[in-house]
N, C-alpha and C. Protein backbone atom coordinates (compact mmCIF):
# COMPACT_ATOMS: atom_id res chain seq x y z
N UNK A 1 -13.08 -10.20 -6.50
CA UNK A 1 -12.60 -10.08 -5.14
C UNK A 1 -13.55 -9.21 -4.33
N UNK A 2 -13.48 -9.46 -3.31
CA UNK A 2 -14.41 -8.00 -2.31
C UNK A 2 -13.99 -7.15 -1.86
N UNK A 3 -15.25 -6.43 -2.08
CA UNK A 3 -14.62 -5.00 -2.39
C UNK A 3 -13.94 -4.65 -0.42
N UNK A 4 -12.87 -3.85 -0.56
CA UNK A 4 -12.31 -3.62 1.00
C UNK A 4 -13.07 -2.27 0.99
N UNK A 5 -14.02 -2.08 2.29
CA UNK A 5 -14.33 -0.96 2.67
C UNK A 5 -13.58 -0.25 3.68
N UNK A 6 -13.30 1.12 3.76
CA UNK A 6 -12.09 1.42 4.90
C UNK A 6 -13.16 2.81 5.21
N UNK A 7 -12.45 3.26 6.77
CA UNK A 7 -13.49 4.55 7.31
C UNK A 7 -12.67 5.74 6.57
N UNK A 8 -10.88 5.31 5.87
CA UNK A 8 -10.72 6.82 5.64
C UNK A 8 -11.51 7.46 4.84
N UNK A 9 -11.89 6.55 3.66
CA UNK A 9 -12.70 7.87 2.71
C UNK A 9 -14.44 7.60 3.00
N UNK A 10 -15.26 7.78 3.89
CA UNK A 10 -15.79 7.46 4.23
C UNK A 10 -17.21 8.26 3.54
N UNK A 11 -16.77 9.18 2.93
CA UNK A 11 -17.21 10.73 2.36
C UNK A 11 -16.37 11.54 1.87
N UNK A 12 -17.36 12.61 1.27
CA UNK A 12 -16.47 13.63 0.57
C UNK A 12 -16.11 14.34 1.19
N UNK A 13 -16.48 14.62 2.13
CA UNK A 13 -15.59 15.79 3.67
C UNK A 13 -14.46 15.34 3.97
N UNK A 14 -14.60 14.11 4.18
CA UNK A 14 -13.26 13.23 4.69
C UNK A 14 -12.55 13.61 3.26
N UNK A 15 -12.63 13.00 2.58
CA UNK A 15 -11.50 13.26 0.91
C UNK A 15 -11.17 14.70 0.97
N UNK A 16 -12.13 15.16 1.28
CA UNK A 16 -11.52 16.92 1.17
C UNK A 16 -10.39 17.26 2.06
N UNK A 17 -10.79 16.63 3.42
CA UNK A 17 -9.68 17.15 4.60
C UNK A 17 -8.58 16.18 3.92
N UNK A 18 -8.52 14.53 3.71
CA UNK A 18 -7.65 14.10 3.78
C UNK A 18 -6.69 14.53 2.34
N UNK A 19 -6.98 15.24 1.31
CA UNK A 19 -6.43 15.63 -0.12
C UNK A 19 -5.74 16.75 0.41
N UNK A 20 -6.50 17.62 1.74
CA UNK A 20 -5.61 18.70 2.04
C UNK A 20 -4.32 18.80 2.63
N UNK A 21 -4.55 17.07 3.81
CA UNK A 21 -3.45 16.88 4.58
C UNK A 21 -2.77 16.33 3.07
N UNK A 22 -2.69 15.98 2.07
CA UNK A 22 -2.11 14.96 1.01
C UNK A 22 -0.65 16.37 0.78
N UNK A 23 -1.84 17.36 0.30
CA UNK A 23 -0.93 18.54 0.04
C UNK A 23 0.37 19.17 0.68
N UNK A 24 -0.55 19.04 2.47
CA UNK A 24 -0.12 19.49 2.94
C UNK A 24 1.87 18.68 3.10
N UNK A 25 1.36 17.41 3.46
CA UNK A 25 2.88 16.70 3.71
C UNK A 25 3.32 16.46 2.57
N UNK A 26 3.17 16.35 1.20
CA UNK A 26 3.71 16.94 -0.42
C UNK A 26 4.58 17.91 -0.13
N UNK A 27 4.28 19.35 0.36
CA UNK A 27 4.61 20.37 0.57
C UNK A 27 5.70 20.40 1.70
N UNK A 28 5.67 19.92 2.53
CA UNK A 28 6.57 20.26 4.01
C UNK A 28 6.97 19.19 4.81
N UNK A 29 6.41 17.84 4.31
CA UNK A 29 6.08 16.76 5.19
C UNK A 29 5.58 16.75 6.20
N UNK A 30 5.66 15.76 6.90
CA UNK A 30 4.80 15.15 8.67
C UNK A 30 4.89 16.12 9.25
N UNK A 31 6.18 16.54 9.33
CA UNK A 31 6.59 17.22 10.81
C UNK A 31 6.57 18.44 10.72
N UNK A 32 6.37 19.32 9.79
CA UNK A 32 5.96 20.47 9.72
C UNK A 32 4.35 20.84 9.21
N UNK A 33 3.77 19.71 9.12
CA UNK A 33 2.52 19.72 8.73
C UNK A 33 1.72 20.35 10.04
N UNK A 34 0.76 21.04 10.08
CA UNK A 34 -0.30 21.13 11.41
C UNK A 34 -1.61 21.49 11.13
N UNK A 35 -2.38 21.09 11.97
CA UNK A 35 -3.88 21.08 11.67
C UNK A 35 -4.44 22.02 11.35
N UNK A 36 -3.63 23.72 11.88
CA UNK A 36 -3.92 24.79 10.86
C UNK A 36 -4.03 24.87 9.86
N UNK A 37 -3.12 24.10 9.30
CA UNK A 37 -2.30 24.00 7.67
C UNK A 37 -3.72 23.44 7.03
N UNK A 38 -4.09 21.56 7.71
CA UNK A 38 -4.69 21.33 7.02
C UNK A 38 -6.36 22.20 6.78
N UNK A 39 -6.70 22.59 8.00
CA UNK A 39 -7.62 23.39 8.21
C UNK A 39 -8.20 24.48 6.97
N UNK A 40 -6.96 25.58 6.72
CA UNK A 40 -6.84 26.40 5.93
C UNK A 40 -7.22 25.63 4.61
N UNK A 41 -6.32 24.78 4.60
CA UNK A 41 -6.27 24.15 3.11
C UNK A 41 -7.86 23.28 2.61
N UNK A 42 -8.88 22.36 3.74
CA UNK A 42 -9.72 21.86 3.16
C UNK A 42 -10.91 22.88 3.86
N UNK A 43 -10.99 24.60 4.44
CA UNK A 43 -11.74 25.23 4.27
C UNK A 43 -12.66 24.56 5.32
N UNK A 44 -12.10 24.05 6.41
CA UNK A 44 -13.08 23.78 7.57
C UNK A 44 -12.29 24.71 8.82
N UNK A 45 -13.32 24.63 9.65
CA UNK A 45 -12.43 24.76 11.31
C UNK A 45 -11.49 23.86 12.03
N UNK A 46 -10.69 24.28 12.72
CA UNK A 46 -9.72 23.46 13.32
C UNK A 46 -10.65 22.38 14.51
N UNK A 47 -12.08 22.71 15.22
CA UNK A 47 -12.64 21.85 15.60
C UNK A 47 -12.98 21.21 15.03
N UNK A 48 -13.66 21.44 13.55
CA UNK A 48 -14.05 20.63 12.81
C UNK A 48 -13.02 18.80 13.01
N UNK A 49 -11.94 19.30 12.44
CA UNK A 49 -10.84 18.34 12.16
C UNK A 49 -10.55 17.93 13.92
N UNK A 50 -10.55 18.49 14.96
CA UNK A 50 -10.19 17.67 16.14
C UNK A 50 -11.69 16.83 16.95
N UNK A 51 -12.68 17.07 16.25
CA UNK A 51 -13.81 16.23 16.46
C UNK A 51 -13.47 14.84 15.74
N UNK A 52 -12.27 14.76 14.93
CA UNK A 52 -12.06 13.30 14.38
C UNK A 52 -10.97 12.91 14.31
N UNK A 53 -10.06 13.86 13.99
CA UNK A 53 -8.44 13.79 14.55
C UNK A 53 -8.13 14.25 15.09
N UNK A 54 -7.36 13.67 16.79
CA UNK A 54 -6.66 14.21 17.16
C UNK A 54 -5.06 15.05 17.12
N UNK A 55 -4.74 14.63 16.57
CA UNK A 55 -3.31 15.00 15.81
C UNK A 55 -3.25 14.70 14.16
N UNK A 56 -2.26 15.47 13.94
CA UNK A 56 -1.75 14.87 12.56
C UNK A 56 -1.04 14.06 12.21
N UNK A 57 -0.75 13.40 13.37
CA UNK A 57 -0.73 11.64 13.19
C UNK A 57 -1.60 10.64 12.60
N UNK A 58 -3.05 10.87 13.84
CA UNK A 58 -3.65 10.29 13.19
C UNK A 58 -4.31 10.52 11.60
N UNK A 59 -4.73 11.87 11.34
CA UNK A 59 -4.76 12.54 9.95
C UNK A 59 -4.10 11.84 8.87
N UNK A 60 -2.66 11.91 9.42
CA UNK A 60 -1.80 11.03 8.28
C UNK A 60 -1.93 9.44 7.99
N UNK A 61 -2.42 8.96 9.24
CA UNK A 61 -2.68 7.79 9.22
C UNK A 61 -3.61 7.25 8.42
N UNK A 62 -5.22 7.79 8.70
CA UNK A 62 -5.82 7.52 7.50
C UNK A 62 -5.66 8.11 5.84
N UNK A 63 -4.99 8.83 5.77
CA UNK A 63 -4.37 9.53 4.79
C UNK A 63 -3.81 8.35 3.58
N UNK A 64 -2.89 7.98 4.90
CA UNK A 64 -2.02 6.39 4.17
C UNK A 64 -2.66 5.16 4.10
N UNK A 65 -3.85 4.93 5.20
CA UNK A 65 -4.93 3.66 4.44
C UNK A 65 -5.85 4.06 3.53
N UNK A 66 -6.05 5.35 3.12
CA UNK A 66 -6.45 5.65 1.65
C UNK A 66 -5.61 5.51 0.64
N UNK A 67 -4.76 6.06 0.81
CA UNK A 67 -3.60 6.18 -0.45
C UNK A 67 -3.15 4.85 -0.66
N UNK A 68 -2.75 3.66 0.40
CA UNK A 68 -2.24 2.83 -0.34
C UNK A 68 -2.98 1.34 -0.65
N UNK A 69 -4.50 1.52 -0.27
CA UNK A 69 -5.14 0.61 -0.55
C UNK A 69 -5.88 0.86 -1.69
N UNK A 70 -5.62 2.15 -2.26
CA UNK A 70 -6.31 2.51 -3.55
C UNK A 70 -4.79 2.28 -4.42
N UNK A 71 -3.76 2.17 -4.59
CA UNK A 71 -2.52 1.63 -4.65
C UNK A 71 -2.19 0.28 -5.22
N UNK A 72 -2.62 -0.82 -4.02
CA UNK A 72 -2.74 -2.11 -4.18
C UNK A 72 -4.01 -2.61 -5.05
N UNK A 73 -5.48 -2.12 -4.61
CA UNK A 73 -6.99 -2.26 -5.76
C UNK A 73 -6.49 -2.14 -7.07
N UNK A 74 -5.71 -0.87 -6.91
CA UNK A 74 -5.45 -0.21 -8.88
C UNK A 74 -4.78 -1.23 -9.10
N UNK A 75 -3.68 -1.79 -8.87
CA UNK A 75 -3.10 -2.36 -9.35
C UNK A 75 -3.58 -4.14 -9.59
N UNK A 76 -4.46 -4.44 -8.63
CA UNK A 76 -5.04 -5.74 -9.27
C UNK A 76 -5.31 -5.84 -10.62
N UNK A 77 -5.19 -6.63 -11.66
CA UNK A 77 -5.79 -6.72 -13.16
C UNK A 77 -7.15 -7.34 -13.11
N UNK A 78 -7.78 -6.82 -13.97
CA UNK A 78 -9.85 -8.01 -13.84
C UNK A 78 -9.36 -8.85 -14.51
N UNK A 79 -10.63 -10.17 -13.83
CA UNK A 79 -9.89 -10.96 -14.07
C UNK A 79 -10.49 -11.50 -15.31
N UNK A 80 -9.34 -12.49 -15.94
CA UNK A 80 -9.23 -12.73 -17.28
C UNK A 80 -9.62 -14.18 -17.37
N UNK A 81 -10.01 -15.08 -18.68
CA UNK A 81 -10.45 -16.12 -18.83
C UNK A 81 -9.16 -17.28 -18.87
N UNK A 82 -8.02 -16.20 -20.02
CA UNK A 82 -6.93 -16.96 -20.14
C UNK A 82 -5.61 -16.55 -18.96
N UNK A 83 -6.35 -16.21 -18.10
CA UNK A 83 -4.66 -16.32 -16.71
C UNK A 83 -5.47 -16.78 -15.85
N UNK A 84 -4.49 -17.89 -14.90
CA UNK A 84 -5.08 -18.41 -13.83
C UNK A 84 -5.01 -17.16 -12.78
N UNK A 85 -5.89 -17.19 -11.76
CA UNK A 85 -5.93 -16.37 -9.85
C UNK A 85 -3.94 -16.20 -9.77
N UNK A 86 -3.53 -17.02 -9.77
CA UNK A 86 -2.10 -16.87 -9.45
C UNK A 86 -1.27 -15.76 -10.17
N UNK A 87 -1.62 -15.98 -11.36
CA UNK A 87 -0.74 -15.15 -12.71
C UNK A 87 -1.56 -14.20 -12.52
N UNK A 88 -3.05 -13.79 -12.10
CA UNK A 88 -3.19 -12.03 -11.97
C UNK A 88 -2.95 -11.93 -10.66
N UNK A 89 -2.55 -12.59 -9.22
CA UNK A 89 -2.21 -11.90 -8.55
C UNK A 89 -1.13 -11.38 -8.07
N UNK A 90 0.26 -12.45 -8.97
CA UNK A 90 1.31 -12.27 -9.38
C UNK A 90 1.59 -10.84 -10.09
N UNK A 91 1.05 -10.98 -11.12
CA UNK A 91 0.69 -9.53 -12.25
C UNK A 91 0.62 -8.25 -10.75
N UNK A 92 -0.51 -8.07 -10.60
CA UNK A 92 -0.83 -7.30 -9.35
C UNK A 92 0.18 -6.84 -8.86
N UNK A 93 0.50 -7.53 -7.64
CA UNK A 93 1.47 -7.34 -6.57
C UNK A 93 2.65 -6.37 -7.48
N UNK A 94 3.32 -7.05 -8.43
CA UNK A 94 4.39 -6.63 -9.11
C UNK A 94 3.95 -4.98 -9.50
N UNK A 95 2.91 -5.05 -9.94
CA UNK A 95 2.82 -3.36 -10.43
C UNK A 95 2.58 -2.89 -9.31
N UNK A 96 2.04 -3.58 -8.08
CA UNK A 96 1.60 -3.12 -6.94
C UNK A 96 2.93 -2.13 -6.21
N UNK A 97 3.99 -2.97 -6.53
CA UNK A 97 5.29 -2.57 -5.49
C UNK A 97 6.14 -1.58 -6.71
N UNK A 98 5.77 -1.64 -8.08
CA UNK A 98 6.12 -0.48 -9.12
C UNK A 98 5.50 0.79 -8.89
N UNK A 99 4.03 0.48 -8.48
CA UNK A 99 3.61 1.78 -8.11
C UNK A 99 3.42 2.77 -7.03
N UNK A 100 3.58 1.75 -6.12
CA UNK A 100 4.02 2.29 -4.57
C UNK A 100 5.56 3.23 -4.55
N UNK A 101 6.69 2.24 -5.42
CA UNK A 101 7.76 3.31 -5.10
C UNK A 101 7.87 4.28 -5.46
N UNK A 102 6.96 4.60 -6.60
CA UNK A 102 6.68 5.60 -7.51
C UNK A 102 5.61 6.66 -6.85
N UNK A 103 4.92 5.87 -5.73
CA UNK A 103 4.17 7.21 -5.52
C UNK A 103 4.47 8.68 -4.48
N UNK A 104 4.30 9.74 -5.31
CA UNK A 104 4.58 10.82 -4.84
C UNK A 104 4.56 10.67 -3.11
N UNK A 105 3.16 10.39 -2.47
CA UNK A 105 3.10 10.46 -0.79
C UNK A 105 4.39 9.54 -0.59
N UNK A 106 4.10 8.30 -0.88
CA UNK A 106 5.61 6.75 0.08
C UNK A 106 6.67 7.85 -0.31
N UNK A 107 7.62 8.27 -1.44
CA UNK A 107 8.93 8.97 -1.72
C UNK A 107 8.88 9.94 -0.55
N UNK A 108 8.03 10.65 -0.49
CA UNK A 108 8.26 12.53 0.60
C UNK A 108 8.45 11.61 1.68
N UNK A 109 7.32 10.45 2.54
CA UNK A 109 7.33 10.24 3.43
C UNK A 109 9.23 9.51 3.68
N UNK A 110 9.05 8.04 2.86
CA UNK A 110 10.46 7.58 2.96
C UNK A 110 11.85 8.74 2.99
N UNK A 111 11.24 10.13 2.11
CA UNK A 111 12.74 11.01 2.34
C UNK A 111 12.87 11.61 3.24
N UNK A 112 11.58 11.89 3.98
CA UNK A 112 11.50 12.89 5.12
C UNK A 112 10.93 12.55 6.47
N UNK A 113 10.07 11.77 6.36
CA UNK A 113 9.40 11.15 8.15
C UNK A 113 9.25 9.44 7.76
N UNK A 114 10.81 9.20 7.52
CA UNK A 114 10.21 7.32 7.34
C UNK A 114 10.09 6.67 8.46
N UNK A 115 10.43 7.60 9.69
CA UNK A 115 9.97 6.72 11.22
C UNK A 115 8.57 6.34 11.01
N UNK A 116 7.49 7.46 10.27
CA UNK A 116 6.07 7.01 10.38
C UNK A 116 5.68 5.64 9.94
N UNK A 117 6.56 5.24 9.52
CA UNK A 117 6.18 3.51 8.69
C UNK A 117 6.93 2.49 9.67
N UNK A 118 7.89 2.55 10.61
CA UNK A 118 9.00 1.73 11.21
C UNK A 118 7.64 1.03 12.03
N UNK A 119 6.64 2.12 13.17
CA UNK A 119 5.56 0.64 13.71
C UNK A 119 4.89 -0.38 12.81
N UNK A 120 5.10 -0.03 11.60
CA UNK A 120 4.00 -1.30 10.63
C UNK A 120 4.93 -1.93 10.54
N UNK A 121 6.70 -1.70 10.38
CA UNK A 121 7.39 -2.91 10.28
C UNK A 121 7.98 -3.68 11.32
N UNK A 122 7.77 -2.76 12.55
CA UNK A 122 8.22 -3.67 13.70
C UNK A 122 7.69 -3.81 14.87
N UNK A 123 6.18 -3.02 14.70
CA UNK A 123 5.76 -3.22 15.71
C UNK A 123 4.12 -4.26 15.72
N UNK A 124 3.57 -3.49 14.95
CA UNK A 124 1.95 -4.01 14.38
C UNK A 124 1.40 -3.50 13.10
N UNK A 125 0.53 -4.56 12.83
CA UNK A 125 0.07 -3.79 11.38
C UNK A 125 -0.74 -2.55 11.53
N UNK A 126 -1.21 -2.06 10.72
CA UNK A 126 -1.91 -1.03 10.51
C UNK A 126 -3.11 -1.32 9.39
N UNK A 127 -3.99 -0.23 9.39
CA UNK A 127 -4.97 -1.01 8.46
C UNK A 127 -4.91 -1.27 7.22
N UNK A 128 -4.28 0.00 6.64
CA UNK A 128 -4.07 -0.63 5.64
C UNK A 128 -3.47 -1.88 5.06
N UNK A 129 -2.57 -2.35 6.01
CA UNK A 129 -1.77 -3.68 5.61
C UNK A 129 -3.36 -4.70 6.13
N UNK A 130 -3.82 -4.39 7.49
CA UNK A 130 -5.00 -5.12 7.44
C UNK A 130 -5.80 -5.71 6.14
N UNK A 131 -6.41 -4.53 5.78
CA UNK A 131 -6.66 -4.57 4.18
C UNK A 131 -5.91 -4.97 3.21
N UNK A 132 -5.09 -5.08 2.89
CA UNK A 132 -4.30 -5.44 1.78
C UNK A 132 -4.12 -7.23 2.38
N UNK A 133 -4.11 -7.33 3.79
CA UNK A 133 -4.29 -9.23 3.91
C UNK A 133 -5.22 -9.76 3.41
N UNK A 134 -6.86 -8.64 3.86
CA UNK A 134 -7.79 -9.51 3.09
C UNK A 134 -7.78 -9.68 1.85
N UNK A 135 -7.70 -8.33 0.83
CA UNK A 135 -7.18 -8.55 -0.38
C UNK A 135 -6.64 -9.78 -0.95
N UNK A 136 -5.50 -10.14 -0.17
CA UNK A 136 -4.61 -11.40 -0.89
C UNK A 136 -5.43 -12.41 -0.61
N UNK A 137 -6.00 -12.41 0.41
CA UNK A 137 -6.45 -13.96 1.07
C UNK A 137 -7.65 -14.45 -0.04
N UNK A 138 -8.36 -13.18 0.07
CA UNK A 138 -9.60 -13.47 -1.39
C UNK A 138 -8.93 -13.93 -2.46
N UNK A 139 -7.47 -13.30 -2.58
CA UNK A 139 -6.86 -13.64 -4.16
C UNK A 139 -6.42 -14.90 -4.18
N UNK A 140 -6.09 -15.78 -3.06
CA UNK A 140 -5.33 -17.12 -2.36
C UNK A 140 -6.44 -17.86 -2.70
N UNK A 141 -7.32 -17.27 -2.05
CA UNK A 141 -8.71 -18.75 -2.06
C UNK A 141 -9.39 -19.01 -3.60
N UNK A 142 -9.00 -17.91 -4.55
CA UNK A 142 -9.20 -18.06 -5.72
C UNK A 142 -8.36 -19.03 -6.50
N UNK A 143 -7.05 -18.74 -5.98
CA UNK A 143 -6.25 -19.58 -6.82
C UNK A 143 -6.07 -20.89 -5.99
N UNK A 144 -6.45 -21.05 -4.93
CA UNK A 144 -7.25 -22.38 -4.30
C UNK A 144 -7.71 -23.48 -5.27
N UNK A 145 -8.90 -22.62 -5.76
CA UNK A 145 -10.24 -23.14 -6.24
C UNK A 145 -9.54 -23.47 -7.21
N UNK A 146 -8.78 -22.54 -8.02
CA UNK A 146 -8.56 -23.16 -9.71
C UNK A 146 -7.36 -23.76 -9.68
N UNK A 147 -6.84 -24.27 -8.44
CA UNK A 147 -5.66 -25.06 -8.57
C UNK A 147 -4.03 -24.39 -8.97
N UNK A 148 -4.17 -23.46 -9.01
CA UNK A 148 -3.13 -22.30 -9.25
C UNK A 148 -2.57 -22.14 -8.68
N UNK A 149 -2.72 -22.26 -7.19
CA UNK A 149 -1.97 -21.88 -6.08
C UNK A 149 -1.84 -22.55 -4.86
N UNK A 150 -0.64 -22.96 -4.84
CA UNK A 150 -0.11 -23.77 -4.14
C UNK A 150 -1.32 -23.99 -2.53
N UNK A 151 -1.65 -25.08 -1.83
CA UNK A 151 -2.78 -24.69 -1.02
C UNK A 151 -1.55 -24.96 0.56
N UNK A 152 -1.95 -23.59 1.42
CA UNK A 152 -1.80 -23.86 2.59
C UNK A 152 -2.85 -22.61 3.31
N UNK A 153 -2.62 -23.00 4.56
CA UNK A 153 -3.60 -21.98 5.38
C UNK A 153 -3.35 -20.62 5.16
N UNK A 154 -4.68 -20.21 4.44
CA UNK A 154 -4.49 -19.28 3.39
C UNK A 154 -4.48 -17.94 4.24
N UNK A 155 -4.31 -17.55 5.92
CA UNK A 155 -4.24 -16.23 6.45
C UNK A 155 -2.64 -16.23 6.92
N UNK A 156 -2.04 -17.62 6.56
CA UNK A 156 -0.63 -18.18 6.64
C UNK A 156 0.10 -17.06 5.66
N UNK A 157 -0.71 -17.79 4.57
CA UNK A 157 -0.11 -18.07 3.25
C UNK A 157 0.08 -16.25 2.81
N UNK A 158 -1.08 -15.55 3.25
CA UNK A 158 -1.14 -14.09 2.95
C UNK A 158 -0.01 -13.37 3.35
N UNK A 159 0.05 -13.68 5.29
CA UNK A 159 0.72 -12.78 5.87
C UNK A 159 2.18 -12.82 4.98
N UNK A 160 2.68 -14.11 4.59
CA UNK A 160 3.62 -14.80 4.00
C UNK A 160 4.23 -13.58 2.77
N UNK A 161 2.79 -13.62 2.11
CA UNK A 161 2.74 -12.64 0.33
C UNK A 161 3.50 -11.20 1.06
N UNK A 162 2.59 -11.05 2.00
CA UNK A 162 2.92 -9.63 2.04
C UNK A 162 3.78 -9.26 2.88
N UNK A 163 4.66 -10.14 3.64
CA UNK A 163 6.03 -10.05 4.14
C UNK A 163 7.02 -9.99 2.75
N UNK A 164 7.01 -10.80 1.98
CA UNK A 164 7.50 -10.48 0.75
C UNK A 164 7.68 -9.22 -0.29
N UNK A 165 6.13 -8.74 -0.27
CA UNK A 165 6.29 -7.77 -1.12
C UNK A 165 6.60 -6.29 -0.25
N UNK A 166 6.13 -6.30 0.94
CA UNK A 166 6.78 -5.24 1.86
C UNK A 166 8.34 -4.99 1.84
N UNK A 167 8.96 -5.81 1.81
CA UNK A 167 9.94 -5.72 2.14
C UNK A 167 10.76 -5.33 0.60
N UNK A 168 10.06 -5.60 -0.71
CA UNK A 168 10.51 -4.89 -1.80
C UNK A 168 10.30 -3.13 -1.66
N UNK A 169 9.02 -3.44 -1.26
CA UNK A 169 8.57 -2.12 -1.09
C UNK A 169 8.90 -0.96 -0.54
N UNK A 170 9.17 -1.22 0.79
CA UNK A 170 10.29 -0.47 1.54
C UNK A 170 11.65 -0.29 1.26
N UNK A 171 12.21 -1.35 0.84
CA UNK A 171 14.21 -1.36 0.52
C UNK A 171 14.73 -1.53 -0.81
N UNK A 172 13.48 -1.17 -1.87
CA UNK A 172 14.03 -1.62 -3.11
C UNK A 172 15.26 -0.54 -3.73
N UNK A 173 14.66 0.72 -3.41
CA UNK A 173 15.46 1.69 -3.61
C UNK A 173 17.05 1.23 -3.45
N UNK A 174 17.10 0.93 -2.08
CA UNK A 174 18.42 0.97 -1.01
C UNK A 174 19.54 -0.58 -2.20
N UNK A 175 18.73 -1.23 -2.87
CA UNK A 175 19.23 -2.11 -3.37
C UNK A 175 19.54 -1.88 -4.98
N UNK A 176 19.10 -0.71 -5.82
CA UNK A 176 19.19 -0.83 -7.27
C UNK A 176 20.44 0.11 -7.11
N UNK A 177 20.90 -0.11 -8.43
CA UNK A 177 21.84 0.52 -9.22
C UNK A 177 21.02 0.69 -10.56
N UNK A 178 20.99 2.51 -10.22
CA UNK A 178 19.94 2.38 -11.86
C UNK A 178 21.63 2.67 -13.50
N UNK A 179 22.38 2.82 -12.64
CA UNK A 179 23.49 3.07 -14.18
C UNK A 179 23.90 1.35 -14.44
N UNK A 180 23.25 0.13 -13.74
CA UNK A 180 23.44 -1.00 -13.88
C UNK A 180 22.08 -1.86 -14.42
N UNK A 181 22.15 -2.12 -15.48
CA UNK A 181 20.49 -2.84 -16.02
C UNK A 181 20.69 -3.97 -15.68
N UNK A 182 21.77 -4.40 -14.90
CA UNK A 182 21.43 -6.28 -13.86
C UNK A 182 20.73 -5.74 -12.16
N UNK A 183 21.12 -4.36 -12.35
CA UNK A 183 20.60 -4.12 -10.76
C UNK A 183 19.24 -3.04 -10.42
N UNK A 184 18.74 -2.52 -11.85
CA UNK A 184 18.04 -1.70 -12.00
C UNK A 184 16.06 -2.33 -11.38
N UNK A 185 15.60 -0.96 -10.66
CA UNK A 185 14.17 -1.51 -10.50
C UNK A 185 13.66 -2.63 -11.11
N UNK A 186 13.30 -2.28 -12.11
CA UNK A 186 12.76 -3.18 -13.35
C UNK A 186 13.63 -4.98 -13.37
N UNK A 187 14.42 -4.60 -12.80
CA UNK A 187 15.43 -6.04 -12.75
C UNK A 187 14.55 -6.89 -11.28
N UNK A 188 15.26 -6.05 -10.45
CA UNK A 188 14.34 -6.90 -9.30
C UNK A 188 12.94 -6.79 -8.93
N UNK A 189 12.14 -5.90 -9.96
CA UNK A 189 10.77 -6.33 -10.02
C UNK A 189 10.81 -7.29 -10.16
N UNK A 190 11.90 -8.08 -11.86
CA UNK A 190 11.41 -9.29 -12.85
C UNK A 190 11.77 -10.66 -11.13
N UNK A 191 13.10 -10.28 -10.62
CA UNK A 191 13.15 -10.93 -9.48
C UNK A 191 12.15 -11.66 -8.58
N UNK A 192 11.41 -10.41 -7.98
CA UNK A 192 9.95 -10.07 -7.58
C UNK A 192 9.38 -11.43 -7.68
N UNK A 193 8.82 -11.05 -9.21
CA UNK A 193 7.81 -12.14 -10.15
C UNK A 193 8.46 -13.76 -9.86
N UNK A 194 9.55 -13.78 -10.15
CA UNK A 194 9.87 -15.13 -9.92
C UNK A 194 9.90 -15.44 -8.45
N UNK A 195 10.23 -14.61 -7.76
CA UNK A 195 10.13 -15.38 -6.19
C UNK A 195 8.74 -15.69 -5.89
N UNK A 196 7.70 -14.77 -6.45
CA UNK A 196 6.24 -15.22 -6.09
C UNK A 196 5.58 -16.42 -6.97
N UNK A 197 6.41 -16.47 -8.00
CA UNK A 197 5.48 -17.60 -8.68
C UNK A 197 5.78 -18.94 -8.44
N UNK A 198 7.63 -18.96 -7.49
CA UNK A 198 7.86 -20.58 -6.93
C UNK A 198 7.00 -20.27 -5.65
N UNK A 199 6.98 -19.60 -4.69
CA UNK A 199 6.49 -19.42 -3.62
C UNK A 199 4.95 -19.97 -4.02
N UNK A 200 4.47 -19.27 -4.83
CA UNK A 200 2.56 -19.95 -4.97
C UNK A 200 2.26 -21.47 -5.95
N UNK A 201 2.90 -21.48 -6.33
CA UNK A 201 3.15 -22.59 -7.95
C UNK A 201 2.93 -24.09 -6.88
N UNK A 202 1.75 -24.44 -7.29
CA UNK A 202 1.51 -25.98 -6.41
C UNK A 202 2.93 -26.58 -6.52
């Protein structure tokens, strides 16, 4: 697949400030976070950080197209001789939305500032979801080629994937019963898997 290049980690300065803001909303979340905070914490000046962010909005913003496009990458599998494009991007996605609910930043944010995510779901994407379309679309045109995957207009077919798995992603919580093993994560992951494999399955 190709590789997605993004401006958050653009350098190690950037990783430094953005690991500090990581800390910082770990620690206190969004809304008590401030550019002092992060300042102090990655050992620059507060101009430093407003020569590129203006707020800690935006801060957080690239924060979260680092964090969750390194998220979705990890979780792709290399690819294998004996699984078709479909079955690793199937594979993928599924650990993709296991490891997202699991990650430390999505939990603080979803418990404490989940307005910051409501414009990617109702208003416009953001880059990282940008990125994560091309992602699929490379993974679509693969399973194109080897017949794996069902063929339609494959920036269709993406937005399609990842209306799907967003929407695990965001509300899976709101839907398990973990003292119930018919309603538990792991249940509507296996769910997950089957809705994507009639959805792509020529």
């Amino acid at each position: 697949m190709t590789p997605i290049r993004h401006n958050a980690s653009a350098g190690s300065d950037n990783d430094t400030v953005l690991d500090a803001v990581r800390d910082c909303v770990l620690a206190v979340g969004v809304r008590r976070t401030t550019l002092t905070d992060v300042a102090r914490r990655a050992g620059v000046s507060r101009m430093t950080l407003y020569r590129r962010w203006p707020d800690v909005r935006s801060l957080v913003g690239d924060l979260m197209t680092r964090e969750w496009i390194a998220v979705a990458t990890g979780a792709m599998p290399e690819h294998r001789a004996d699984m078709t494009a479909r079955e690793l991007l199937t594979r993928g996605l599924v650990d993709a939305v296991r490891n997202f609910v699991a990650h430390p930043l999505f939990r603080k944010i979803l418990d404490v500032d989940p307005e910051l995510l409501l414009p990617y779901v109702l208003d416009r994407r953001g880059a990282s979801q940008e990125a994560l379309l091309e992602l699929l679309a490379d993974a679509l045109r693969e399973g194109h080629a080897d017949g794996s995957v069902r063929r339609a207009p494959v920036e269709r077919q993406a937005r399609s994937v990842l209306l799907i798995v967003q929407s695990f992603t965001l509300s899976l919580r709101t839907m398990t019963d973990e003292d119930d093993p018919e309603l538990s994560a792991e249940a509507f992951l296996g769910e997950l898997r089957g809705i994507l494999e009639r959805t792509l399955t020529p």
